[in-house]
N, C-alpha and C. Protein backbone atom coordinates (compact mmCIF):
# COMPACT_ATOMS: atom_id res chain seq x y z
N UNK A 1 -84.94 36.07 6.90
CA UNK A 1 -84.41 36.46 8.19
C UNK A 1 -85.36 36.01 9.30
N UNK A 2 -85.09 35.40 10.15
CA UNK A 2 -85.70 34.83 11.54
C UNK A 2 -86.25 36.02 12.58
N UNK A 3 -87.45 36.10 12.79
CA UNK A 3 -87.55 36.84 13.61
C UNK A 3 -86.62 37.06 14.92
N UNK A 4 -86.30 38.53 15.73
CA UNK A 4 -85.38 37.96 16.67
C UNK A 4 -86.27 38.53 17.75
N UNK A 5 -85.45 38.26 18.80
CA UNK A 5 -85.60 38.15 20.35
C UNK A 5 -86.82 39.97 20.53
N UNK A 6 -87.53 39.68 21.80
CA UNK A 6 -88.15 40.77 22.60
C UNK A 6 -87.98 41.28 24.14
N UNK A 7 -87.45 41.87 24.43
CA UNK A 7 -87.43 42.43 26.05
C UNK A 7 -87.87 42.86 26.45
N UNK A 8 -88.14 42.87 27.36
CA UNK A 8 -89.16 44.27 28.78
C UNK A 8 -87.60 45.24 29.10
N UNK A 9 -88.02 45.61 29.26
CA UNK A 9 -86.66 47.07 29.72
C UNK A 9 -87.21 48.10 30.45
N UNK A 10 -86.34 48.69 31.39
CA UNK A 10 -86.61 49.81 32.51
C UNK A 10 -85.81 50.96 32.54
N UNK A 11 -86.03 52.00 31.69
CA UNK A 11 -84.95 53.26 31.53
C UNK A 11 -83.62 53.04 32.97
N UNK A 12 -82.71 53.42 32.69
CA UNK A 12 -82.12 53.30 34.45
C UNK A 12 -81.13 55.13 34.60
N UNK A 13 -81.58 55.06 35.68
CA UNK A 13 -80.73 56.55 35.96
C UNK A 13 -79.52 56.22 36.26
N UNK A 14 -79.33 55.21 37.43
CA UNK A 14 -78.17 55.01 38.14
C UNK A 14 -76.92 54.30 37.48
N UNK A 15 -75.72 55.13 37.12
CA UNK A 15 -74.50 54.44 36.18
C UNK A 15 -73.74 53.95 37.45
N UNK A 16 -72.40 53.85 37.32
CA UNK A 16 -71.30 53.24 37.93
C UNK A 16 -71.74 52.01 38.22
N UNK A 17 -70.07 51.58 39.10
CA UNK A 17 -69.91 49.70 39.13
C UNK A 17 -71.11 49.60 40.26
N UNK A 18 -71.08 50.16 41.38
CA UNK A 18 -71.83 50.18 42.34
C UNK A 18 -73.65 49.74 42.23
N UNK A 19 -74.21 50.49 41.07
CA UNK A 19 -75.39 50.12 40.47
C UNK A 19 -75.57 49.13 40.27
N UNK A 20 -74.56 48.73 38.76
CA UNK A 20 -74.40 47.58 38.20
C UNK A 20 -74.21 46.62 39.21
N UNK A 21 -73.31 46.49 40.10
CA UNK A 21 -73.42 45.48 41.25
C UNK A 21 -75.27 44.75 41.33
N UNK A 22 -75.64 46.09 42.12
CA UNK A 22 -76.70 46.05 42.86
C UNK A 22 -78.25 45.30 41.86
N UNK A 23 -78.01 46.13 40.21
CA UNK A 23 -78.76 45.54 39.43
C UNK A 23 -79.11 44.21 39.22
N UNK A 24 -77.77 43.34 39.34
CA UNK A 24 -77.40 42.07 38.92
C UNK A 24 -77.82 41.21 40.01
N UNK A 25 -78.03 41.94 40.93
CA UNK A 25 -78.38 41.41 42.45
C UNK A 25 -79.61 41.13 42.58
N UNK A 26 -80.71 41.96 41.50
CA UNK A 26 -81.88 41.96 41.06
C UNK A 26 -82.06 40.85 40.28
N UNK A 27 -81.27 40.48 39.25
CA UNK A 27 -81.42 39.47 37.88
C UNK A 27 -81.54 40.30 36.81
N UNK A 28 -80.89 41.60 36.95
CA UNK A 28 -80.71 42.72 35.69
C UNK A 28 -79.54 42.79 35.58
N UNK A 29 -79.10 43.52 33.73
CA UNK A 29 -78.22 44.31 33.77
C UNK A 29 -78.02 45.00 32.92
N UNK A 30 -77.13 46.33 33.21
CA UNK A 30 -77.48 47.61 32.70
C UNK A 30 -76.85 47.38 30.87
N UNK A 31 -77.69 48.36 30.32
CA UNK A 31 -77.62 47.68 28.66
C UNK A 31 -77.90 49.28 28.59
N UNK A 32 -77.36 49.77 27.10
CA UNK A 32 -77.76 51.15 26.19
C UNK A 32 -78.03 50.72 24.43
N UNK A 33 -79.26 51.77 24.56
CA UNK A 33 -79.86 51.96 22.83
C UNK A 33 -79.19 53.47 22.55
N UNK A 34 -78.45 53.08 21.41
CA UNK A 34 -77.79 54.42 20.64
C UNK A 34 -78.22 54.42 19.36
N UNK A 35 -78.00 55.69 18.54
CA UNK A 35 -78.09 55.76 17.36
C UNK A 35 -79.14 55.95 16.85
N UNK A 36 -79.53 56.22 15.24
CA UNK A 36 -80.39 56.95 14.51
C UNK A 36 -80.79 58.71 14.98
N UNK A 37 -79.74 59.33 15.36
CA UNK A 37 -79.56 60.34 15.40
C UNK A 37 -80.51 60.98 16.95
N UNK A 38 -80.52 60.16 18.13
CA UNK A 38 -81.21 60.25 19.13
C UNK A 38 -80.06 60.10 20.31
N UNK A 39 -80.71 60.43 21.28
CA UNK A 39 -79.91 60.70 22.64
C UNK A 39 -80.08 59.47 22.88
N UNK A 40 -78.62 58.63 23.79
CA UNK A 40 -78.36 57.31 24.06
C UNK A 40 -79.58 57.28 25.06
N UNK A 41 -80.12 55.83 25.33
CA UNK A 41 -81.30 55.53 26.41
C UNK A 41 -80.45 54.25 27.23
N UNK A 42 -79.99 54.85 28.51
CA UNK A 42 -79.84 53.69 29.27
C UNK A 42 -81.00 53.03 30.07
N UNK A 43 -80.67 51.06 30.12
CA UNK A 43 -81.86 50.64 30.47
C UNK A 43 -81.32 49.82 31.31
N UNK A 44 -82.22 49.11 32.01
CA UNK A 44 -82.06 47.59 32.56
C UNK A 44 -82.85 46.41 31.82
N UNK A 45 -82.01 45.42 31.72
CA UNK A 45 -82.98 44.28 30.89
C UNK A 45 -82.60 43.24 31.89
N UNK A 46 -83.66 42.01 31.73
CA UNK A 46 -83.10 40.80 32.59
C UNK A 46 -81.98 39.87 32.02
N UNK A 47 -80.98 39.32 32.98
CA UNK A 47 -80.06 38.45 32.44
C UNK A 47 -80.55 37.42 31.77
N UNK A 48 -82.01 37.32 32.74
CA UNK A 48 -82.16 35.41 32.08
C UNK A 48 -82.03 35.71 30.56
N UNK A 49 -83.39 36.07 30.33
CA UNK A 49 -84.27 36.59 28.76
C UNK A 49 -83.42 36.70 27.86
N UNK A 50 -82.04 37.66 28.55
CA UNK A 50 -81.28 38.14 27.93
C UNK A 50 -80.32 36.77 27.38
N UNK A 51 -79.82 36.18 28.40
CA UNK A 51 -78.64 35.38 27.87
C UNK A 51 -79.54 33.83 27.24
N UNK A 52 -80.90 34.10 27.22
CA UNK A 52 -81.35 32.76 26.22
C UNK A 52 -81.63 33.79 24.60
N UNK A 53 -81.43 34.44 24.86
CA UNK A 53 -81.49 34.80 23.29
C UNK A 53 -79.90 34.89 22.65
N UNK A 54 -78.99 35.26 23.42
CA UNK A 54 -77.74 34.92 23.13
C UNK A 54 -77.03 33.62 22.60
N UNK A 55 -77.64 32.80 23.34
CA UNK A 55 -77.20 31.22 23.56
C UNK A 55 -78.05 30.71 22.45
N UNK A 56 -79.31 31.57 21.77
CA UNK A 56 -80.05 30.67 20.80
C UNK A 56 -79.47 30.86 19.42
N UNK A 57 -78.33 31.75 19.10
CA UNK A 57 -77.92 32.06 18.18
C UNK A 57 -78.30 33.08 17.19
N UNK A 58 -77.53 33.77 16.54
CA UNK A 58 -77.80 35.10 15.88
C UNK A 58 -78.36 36.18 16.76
N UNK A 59 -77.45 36.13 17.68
CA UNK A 59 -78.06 37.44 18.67
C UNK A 59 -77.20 38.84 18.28
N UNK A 60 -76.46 38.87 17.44
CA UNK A 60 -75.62 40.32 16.63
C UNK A 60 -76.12 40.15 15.33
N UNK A 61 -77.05 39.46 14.57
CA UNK A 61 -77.57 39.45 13.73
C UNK A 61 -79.17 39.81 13.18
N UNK A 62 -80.01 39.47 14.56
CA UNK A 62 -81.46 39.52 14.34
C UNK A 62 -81.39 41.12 15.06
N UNK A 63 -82.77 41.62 14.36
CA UNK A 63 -83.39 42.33 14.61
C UNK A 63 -83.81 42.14 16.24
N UNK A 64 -84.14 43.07 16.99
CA UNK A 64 -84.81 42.81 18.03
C UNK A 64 -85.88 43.75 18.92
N UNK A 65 -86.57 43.63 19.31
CA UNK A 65 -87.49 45.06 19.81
C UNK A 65 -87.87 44.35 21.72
N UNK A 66 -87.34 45.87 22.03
CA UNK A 66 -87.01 46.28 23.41
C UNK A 66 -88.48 47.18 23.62
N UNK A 67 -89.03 47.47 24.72
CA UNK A 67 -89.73 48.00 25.16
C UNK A 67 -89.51 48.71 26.72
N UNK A 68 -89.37 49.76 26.16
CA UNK A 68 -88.85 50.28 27.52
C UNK A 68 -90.40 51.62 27.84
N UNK A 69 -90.62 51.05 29.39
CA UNK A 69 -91.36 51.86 29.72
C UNK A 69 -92.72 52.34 29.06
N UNK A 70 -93.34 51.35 28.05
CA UNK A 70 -94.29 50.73 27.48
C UNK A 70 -94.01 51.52 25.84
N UNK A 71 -92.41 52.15 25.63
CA UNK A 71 -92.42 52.50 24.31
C UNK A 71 -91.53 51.53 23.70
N UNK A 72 -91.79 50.64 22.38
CA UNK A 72 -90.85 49.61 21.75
C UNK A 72 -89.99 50.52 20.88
N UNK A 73 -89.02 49.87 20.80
CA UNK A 73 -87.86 50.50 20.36
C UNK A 73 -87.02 48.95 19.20
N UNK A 74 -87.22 49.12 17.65
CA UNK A 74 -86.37 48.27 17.32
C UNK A 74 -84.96 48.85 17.41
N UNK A 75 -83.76 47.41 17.63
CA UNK A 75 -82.89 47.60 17.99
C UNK A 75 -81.95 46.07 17.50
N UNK A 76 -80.49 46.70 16.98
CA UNK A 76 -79.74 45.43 16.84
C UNK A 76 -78.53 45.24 17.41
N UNK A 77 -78.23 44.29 18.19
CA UNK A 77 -77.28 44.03 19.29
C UNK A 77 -75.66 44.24 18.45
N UNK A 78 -75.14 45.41 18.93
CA UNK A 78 -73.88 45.99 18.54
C UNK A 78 -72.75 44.69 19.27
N UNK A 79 -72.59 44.41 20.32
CA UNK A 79 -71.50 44.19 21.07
C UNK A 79 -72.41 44.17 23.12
N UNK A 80 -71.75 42.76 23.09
CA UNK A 80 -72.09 42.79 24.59
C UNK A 80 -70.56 42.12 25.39
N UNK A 81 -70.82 42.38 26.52
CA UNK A 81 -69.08 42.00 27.50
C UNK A 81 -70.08 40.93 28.99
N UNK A 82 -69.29 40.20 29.00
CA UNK A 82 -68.84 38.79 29.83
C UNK A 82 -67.79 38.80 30.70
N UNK A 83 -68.59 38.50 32.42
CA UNK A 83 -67.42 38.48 33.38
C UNK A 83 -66.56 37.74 33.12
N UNK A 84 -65.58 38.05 32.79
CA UNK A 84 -64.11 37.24 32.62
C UNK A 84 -63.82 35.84 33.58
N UNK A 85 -64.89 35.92 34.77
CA UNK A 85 -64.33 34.74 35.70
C UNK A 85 -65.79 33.94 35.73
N UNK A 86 -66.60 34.45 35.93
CA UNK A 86 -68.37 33.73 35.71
C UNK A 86 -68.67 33.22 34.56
N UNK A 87 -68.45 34.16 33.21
CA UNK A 87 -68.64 34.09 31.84
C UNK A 87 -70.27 34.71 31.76
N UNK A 88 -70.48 35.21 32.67
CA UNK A 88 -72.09 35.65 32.52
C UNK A 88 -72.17 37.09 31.71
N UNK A 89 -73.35 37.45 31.09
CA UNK A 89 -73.31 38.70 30.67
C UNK A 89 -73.49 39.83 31.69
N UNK A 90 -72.97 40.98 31.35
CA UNK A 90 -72.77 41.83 32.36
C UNK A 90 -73.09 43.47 31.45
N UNK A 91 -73.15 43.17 30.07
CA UNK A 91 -73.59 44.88 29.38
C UNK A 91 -74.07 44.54 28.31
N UNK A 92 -74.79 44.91 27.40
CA UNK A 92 -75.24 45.03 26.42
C UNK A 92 -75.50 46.45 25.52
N UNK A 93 -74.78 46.48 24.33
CA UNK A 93 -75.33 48.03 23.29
C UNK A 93 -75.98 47.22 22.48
N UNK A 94 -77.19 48.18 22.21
CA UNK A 94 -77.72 47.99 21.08
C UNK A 94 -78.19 49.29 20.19
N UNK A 95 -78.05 48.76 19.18
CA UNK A 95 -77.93 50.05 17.80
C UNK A 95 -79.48 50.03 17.73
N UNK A 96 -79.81 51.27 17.55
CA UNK A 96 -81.77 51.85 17.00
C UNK A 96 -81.82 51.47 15.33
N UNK A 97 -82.59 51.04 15.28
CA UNK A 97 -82.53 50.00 13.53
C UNK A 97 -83.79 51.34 13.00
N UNK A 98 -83.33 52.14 12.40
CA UNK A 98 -84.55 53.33 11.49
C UNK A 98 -84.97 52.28 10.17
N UNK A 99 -85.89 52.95 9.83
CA UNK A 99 -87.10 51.96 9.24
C UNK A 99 -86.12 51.57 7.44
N UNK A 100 -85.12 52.85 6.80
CA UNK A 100 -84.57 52.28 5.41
C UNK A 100 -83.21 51.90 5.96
N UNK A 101 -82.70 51.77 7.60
CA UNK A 101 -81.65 51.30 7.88
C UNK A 101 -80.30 50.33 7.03
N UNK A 102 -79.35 50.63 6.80
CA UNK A 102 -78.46 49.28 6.47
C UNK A 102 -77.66 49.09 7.61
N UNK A 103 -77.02 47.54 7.97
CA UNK A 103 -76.28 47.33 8.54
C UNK A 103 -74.88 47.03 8.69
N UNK A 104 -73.50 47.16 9.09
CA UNK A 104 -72.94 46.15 9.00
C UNK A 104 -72.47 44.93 9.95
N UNK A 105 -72.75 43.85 9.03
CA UNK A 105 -72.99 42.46 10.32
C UNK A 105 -71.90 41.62 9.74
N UNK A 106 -71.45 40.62 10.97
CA UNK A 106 -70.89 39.39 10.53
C UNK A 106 -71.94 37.73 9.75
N UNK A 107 -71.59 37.72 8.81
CA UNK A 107 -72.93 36.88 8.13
C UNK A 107 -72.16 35.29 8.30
N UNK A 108 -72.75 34.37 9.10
CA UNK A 108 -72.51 32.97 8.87
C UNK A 108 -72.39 32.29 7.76
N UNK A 109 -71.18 31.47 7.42
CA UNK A 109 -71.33 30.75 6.41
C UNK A 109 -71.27 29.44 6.72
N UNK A 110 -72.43 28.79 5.43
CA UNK A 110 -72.54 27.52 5.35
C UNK A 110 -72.05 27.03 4.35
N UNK A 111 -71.78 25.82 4.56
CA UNK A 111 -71.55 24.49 3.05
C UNK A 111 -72.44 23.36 2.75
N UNK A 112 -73.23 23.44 1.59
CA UNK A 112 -73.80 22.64 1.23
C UNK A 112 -73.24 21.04 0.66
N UNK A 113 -73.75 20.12 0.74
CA UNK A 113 -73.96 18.94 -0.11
C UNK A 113 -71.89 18.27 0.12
N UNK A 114 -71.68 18.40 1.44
CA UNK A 114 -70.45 17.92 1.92
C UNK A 114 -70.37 16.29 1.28
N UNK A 115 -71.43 15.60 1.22
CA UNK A 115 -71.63 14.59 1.28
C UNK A 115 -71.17 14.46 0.16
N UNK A 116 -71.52 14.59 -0.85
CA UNK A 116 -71.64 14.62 -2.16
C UNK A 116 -70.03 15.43 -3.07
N UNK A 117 -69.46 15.81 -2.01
CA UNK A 117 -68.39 17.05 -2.43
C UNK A 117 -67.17 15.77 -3.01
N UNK A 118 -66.86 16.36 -4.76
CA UNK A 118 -65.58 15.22 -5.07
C UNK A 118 -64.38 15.25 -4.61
N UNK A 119 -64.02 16.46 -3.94
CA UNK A 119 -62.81 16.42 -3.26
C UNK A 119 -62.31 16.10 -2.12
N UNK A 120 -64.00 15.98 -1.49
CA UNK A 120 -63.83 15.53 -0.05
C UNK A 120 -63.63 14.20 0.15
N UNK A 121 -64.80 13.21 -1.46
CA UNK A 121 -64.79 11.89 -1.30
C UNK A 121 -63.22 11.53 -2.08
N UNK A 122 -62.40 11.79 -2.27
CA UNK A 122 -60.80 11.60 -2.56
C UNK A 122 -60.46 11.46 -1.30
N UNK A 123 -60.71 12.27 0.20
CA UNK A 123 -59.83 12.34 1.12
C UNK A 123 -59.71 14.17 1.13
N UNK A 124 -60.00 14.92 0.90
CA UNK A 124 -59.27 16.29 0.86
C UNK A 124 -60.21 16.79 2.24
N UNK A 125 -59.73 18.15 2.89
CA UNK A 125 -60.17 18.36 3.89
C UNK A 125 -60.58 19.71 3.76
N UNK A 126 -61.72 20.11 4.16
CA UNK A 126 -62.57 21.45 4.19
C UNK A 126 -61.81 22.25 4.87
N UNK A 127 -61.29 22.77 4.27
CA UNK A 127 -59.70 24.30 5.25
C UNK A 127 -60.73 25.66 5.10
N UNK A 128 -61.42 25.98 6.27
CA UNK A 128 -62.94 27.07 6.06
C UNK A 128 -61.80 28.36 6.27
N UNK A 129 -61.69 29.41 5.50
CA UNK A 129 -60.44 30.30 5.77
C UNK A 129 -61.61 31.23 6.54
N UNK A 130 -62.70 31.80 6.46
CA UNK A 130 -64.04 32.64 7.18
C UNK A 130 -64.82 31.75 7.79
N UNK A 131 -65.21 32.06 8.70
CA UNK A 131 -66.21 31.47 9.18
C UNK A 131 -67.77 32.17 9.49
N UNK A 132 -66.99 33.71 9.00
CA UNK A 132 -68.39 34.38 8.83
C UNK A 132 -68.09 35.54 7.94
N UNK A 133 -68.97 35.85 6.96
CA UNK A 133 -68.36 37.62 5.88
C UNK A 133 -69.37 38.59 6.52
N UNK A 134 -68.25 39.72 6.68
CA UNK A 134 -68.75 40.57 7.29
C UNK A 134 -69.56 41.65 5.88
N UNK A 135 -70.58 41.89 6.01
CA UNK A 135 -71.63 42.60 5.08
C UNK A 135 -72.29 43.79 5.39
N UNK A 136 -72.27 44.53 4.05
CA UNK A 136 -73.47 45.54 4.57
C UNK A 136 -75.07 45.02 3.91
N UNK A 137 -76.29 45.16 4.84
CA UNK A 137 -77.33 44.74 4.54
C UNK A 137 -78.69 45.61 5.17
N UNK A 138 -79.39 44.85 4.61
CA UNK A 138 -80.86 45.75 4.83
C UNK A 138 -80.98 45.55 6.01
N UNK A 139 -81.57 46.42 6.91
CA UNK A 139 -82.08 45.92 8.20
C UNK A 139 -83.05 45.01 8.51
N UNK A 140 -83.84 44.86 7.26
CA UNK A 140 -85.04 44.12 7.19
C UNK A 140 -84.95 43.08 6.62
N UNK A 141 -83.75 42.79 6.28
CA UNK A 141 -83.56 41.60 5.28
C UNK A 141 -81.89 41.04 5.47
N UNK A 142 -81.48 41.14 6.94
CA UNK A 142 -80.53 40.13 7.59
C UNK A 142 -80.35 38.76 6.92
N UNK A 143 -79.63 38.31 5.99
CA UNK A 143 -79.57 36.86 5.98
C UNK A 143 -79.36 35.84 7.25
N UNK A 144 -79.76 34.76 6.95
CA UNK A 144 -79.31 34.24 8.21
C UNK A 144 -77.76 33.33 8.02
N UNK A 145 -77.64 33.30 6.72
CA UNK A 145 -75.92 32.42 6.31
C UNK A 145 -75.48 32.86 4.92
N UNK A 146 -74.68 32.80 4.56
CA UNK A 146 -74.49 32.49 3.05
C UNK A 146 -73.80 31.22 2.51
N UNK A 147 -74.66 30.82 2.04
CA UNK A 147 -74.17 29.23 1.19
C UNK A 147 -73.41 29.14 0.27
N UNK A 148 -72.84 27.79 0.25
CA UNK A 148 -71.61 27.43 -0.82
C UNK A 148 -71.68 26.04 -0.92
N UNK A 149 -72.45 25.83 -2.09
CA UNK A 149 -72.72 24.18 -2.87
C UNK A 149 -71.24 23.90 -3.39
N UNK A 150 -71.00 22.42 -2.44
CA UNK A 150 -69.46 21.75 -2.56
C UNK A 150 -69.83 20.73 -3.74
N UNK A 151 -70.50 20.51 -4.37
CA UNK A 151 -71.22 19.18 -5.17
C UNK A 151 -70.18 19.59 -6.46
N UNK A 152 -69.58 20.12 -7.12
CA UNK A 152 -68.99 20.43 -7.50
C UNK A 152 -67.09 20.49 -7.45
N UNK A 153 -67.00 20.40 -6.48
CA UNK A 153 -65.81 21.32 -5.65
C UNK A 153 -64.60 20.12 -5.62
N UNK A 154 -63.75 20.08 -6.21
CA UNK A 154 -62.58 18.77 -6.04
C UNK A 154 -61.33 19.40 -5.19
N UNK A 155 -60.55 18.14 -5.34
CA UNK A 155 -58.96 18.48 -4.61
C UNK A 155 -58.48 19.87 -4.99
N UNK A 156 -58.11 20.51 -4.62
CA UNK A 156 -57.12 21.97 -4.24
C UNK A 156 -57.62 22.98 -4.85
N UNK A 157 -59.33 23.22 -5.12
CA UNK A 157 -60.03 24.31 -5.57
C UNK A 157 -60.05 24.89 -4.68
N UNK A 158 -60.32 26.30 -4.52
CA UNK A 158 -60.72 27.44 -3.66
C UNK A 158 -61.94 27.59 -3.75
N UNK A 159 -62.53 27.78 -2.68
CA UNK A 159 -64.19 28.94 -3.18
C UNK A 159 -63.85 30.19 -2.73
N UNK A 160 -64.12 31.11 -3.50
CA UNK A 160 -64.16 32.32 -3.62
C UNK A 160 -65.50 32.94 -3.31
N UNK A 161 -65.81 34.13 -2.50
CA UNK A 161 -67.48 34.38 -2.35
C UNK A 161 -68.35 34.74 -3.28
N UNK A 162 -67.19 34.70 -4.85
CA UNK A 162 -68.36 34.73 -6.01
C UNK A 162 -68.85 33.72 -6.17
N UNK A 163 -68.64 32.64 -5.84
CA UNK A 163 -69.35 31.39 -6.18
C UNK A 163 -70.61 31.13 -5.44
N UNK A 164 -71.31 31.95 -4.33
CA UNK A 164 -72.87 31.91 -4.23
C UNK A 164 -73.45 33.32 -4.52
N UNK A 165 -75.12 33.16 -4.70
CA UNK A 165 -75.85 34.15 -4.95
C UNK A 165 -75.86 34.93 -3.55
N UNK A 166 -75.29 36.11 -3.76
CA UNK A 166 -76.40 36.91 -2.68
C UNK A 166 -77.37 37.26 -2.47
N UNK A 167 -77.75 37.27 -1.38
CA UNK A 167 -78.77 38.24 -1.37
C UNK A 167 -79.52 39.70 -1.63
N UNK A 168 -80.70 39.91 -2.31
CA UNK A 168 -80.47 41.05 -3.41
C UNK A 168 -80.46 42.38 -1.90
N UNK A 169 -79.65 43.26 -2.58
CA UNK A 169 -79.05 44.33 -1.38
C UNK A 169 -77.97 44.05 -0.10
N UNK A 170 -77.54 43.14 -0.49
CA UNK A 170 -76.51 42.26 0.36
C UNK A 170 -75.35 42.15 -0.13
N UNK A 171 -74.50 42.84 0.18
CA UNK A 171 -72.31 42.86 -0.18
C UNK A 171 -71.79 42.86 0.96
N UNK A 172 -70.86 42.06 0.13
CA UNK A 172 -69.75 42.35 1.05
C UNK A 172 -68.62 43.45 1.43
N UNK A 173 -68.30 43.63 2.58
CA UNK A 173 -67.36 45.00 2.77
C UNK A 173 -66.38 44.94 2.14
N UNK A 174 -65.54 43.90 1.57
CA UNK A 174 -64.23 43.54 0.75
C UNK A 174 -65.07 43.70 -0.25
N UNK A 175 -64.51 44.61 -1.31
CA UNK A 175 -65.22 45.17 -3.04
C UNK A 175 -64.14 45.08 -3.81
N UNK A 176 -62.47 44.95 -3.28
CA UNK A 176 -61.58 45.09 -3.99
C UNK A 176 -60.96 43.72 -4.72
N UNK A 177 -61.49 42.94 -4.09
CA UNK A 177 -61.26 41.09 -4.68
C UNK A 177 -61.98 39.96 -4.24
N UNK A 178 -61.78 39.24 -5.01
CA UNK A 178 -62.99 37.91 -5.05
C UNK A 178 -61.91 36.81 -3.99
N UNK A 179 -62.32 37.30 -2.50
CA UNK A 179 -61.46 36.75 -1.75
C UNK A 179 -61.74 35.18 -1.38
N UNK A 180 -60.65 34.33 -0.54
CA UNK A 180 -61.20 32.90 -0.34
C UNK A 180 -61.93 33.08 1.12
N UNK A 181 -63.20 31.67 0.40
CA UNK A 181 -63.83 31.55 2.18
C UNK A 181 -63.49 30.71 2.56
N UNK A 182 -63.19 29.32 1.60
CA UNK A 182 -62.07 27.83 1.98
C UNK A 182 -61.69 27.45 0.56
N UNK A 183 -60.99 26.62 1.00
CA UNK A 183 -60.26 25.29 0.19
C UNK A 183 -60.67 23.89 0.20
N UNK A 184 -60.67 23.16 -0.56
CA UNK A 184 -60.38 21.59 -0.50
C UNK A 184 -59.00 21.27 -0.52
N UNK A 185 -58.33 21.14 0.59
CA UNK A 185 -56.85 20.56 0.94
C UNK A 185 -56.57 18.81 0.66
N UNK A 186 -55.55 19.16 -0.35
CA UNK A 186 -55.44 17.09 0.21
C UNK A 186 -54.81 16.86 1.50
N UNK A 187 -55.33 15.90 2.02
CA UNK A 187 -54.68 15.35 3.08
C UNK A 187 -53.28 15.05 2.96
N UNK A 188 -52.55 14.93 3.97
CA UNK A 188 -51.23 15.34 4.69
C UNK A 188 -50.61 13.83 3.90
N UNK A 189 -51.21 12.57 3.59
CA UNK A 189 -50.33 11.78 3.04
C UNK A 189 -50.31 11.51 1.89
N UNK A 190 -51.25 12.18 0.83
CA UNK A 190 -51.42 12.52 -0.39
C UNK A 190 -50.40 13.54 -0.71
N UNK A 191 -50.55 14.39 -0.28
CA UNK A 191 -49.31 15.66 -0.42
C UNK A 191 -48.26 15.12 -0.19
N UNK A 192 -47.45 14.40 1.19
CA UNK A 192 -46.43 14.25 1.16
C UNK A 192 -45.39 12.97 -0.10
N UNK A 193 -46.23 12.16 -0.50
CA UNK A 193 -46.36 11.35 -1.40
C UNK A 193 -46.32 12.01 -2.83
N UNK A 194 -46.96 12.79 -2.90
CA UNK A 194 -46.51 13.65 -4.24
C UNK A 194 -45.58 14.40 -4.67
N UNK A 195 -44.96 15.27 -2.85
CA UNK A 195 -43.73 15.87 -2.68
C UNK A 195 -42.49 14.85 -2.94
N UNK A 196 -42.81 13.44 -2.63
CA UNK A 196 -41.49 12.59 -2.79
C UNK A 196 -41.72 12.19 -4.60
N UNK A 197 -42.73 11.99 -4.64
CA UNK A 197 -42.40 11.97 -6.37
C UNK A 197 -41.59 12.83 -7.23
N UNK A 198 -41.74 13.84 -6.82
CA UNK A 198 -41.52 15.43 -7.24
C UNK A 198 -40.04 15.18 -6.77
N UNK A 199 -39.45 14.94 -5.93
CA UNK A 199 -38.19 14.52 -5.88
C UNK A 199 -37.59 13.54 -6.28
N UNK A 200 -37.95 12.46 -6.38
CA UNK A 200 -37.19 11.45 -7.40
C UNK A 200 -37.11 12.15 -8.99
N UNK A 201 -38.27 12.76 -9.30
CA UNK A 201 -37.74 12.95 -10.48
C UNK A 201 -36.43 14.09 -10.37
N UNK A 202 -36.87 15.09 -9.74
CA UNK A 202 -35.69 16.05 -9.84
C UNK A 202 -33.98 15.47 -9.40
């Protein structure tokens, strides 16, 4: 797991839009730490700081520690909201991460050895049905993806998420079936070409 992001933070008294206006006017904006059985802490954090850790990726995934008012606080980014017309950030929650914490996160998936994949070198096309499995995991031990070696993988196989190792203390929230994360599809003139075979004979 990648270390994640650090903030300066400033408890804030003042709620409503009116604040928030005025905050943003500063180069802040108003953000809350909830959870582990503690009273919510509203803060101010800066936009910049804030939206380069966003933009660097895995910002609902990493760990992160806030310091508010010279006390650090680890914390993992629940959900943040974007002016609909700017696209800038405008709130941030973040969850209090306790020290035997689990989480549940959306986990990135990758594909290995595309290059090398026999169904791809036929022509077939990577149909990704997830693009991320949502998991429960250690707090301390966030994956950063879960992999799936294609070196193997031909025309119209499925991968299923039994086909990589997890990570040890790492599941998935689906327990009831070995669901798909993609396919190797043949391409559209392979298929249709087989569909007309399939009719001459019939």
């Amino acid at each position: 797991m990648a270390n994640g992001f650090e903030l300066k933070a400033t408890a804030r008294d003042r709620v409503g839009k009116g604040a928030a206006r005025a905050l943003r006017r500063e180069g802040l904006i108003p953000a809350v730490i909830y959870g582990d059985k503690k009273p919510a802490l509203p803060i101010t954090i800066p936009v910049k700081e804030t939206t380069i850790a966003l933009h660097k990726g895995g910002f609902l995934t990493h760990i992160a520690t806030i310091e508010v008012d010279g006390e650090k606080h680890r914390v993992i980014a629940k959900d943040y909201q974007l002016d609909p017309v700017r696209d800038e950030l405008v709130h941030v929650d973040f969850l209090r991460v306790g020290k035997d914490a689990t989480l549940t996160v959306e986990v990135p998936v990758h594909f290995l050895n595309e290059e090398t994949c026999p169904g791809l070198k036929k022509g077939g096309v990577l149909n990704i049905v997830r693009h991320t499995v949502e998991m429960t995991v250690p707090a301390t031990a966030i994956p950063e993806s879960i992999d799936f070696d294609l070196s193997t993988v031909n025309l119209g196989d499925s991968i299923h998420i039994s086909a990589t190792t997890l990570p040890a203390g790492c599941k998935p929230t689906i327990t009831d079936r070995d669901f798909t994360v993609a396919t190797i599809a043949a391409p559209a003139g392979l298929k249709s070409e087989g569909e007309a075979e399939e009719g001459e004979e019939a």
